[in-house]
Protein backbone atom coordinates (compact mmCIF):
# COMPACT_ATOMS: atom_id res chain seq x y z
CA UNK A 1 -15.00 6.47 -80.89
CA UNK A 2 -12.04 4.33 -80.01
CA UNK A 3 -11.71 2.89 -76.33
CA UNK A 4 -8.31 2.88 -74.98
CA UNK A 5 -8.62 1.84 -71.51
CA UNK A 6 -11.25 1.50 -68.95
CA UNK A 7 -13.16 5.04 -68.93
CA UNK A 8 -10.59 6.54 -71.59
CA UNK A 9 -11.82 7.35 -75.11
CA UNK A 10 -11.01 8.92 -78.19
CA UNK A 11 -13.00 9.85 -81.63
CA UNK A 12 -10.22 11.17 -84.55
CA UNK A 13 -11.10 14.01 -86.08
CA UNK A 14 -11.19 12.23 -89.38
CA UNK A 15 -11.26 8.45 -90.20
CA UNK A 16 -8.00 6.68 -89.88
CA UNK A 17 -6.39 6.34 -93.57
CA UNK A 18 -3.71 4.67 -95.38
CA UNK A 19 -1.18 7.56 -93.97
CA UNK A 20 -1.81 6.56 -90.66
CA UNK A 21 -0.81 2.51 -90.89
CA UNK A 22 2.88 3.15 -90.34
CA UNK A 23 2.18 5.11 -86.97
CA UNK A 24 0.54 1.75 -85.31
CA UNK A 25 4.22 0.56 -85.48
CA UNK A 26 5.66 3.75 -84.02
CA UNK A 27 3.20 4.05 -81.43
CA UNK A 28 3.40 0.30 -79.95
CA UNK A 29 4.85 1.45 -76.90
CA UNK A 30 2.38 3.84 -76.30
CA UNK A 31 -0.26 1.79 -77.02
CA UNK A 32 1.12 -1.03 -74.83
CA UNK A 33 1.49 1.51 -72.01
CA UNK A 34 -2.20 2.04 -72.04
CA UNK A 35 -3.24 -1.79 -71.65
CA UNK A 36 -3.55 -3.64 -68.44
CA UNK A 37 -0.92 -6.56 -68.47
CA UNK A 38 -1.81 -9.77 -69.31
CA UNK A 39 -4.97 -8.52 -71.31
CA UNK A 40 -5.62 -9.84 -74.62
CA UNK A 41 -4.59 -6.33 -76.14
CA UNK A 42 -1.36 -6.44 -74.26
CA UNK A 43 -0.40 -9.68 -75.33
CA UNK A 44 -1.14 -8.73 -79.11
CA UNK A 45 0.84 -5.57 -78.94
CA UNK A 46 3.56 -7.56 -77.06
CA UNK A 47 3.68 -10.18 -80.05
CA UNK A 48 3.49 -7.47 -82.90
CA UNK A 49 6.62 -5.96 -81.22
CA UNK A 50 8.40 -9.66 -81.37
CA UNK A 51 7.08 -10.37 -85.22
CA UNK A 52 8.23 -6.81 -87.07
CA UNK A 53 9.17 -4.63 -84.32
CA UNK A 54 12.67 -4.09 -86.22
CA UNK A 55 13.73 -5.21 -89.89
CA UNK A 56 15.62 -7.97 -88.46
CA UNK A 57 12.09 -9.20 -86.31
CA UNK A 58 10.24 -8.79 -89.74
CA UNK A 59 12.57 -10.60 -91.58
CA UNK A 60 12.57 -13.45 -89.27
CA UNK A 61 8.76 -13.58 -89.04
CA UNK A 62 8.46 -13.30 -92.82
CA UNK A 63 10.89 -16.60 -93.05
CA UNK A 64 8.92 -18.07 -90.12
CA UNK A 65 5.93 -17.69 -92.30
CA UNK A 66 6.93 -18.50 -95.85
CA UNK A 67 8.20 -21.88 -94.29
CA UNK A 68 4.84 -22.10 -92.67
CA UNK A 69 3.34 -21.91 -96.04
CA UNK A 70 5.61 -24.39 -98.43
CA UNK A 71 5.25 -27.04 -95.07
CA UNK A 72 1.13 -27.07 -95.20
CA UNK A 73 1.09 -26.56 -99.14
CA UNK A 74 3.14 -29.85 -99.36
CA UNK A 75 0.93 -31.56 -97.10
CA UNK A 76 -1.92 -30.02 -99.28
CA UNK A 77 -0.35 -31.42 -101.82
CA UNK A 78 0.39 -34.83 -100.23
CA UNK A 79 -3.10 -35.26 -98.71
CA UNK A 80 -4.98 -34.23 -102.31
CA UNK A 81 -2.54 -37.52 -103.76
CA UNK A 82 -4.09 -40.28 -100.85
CA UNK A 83 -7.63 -38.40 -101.82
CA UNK A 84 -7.20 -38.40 -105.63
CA UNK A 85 -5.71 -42.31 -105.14
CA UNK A 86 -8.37 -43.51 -102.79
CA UNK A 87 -5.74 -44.18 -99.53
CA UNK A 88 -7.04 -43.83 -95.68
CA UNK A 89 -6.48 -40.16 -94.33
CA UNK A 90 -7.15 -38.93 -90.91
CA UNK A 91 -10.20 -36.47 -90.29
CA UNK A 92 -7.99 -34.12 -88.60
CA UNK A 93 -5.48 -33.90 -91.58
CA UNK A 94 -8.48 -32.87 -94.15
CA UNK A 95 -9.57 -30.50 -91.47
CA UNK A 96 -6.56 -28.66 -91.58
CA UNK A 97 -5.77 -28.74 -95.02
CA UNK A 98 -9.36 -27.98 -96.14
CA UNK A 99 -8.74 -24.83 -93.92
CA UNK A 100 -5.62 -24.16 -95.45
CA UNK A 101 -7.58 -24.55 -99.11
CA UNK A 102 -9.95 -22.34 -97.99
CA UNK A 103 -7.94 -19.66 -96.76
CA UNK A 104 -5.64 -19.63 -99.80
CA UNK A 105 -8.94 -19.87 -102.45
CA UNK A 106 -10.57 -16.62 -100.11
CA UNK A 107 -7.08 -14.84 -100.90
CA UNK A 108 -7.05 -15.49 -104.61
CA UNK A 109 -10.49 -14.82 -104.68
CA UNK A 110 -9.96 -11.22 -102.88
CA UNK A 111 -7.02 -10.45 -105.49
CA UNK A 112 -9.03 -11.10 -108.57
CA UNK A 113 -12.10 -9.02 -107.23
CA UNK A 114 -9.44 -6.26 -106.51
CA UNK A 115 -7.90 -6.70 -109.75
CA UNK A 116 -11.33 -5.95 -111.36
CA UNK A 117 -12.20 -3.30 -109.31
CA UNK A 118 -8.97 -1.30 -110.17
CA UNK A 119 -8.97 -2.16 -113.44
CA UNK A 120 -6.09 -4.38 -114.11
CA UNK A 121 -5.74 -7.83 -115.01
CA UNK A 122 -5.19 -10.40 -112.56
CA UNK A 123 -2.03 -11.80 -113.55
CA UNK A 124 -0.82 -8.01 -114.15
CA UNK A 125 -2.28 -7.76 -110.42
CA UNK A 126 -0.57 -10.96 -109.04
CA UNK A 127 2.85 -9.94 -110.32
CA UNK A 128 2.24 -5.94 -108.99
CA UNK A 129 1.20 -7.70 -105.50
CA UNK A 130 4.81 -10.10 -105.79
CA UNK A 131 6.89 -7.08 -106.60
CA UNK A 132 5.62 -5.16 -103.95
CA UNK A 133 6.09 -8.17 -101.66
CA UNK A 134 9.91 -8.61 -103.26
CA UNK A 135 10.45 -5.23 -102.60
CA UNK A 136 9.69 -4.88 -98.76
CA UNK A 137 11.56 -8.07 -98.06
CA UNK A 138 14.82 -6.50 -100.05
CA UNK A 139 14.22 -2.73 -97.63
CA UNK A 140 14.09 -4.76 -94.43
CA UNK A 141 17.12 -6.62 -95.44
CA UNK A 142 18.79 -3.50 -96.16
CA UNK A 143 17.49 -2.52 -92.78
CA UNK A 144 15.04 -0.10 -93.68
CA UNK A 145 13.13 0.29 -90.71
CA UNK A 146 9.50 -1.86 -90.71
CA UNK A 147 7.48 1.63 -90.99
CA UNK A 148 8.96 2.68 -94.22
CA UNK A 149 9.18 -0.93 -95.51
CA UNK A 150 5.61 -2.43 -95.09
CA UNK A 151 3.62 0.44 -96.08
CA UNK A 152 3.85 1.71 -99.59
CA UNK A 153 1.15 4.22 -101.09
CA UNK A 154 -0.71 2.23 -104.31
C-alpha cells in the first residue's frame, strides 16, 4: 500500500513493473498536485521536472552530470598521484574521492554480478549498457520525448 497524502492510500492491483517506469514521468504533475508544498516529496518531484522533464532538460542534466564525473575522476586521479608519491593531501579531499571510489567500484561491481546473472560477459555487458546509454542520449537529441527515451525493454 502506497501513501499519497495524509489519510489517502492506494495498493495496485499488481506490483509496479518495468511497463510502468515511463508513467512516473507522465504523471509528475499529478503526483506533485498531491504533495503539500515545500515537503520533501514536493521538492523531489519539482527537481525531477527541472532534470528530464523534456529532452532538452535531460540533455542538459545528462551534460551537467558527465562533467560532474570527468571533474571528480581527474581529481581521483590527481589525489591517487600525491598518495602514490607520498605529498600532503587534505582529509576532506580523500573523503570525497574515497566516496567517489566507492561509488564507482559498487557500480562496476553491480554490472559484473548482473552480467553473470544474465549470462553474458562483462565486457559484452559493459558495451550493451554504453550502447543503450549512446542511444537515449542520440533520441533526446532528436527530441524524442524523455518517456520513450529513458526506458527501453531488455
Amino acid at each position: 500500500m502506497f501513501s499519497l497524502a495524509p489519510g489517502l492510500s492506494w495498493r495496485p492491483s499488481q506490483p509496479p513493473s518495468s511497463e510502468d517506469e515511463p508513467r512516473g514521468l507522465t504523471e509528475l504533475e499529478w503526483l506533485r498536485s498531491w504533495q503539500q508544498p515545500g515537503t520533501d516529496a514536493a521538492l523531489e518531484l519539482d527537481s525531477l521536472k527541472r532534470r528530464v522533464g523534456t529532452s532538452k532538460d535531460a540533455i542538459r542534466t545528462f551534460e551537467a552530470l558527465r562533467l560532474e564525473f570527468g571533474q571528480l575522476l581527474d581529481r581521483a586521479k590527481r589525489t591517487r598521484n600525491v598518495v602514490a608519491h607520498g605529498g600532503p593531501i587534505a582529509p576532506g579531499t580523500l573523503r570525497s574521492v574515497g566516496s567517489f571510489f566507492e561509488q564507482i567500484a559498487s557500480d562496476a561491481l553491480n554490472q559484473a554480478l548482473e552480467a553473470r546473472m544474465t549470462g553474458s560477459g562483462v565486457l559484452q555487458h559493459l558495451a550493451g549498457r554504453q550502447a543503450r546509454h549512446d542511444q537515449c542520449v542520440a533520441d533526446l537529441r532528436a527530441g524524442k520525448p524523455p518517456t520513450e527515451a529513458l526506458f527501453w525493454s531488455s
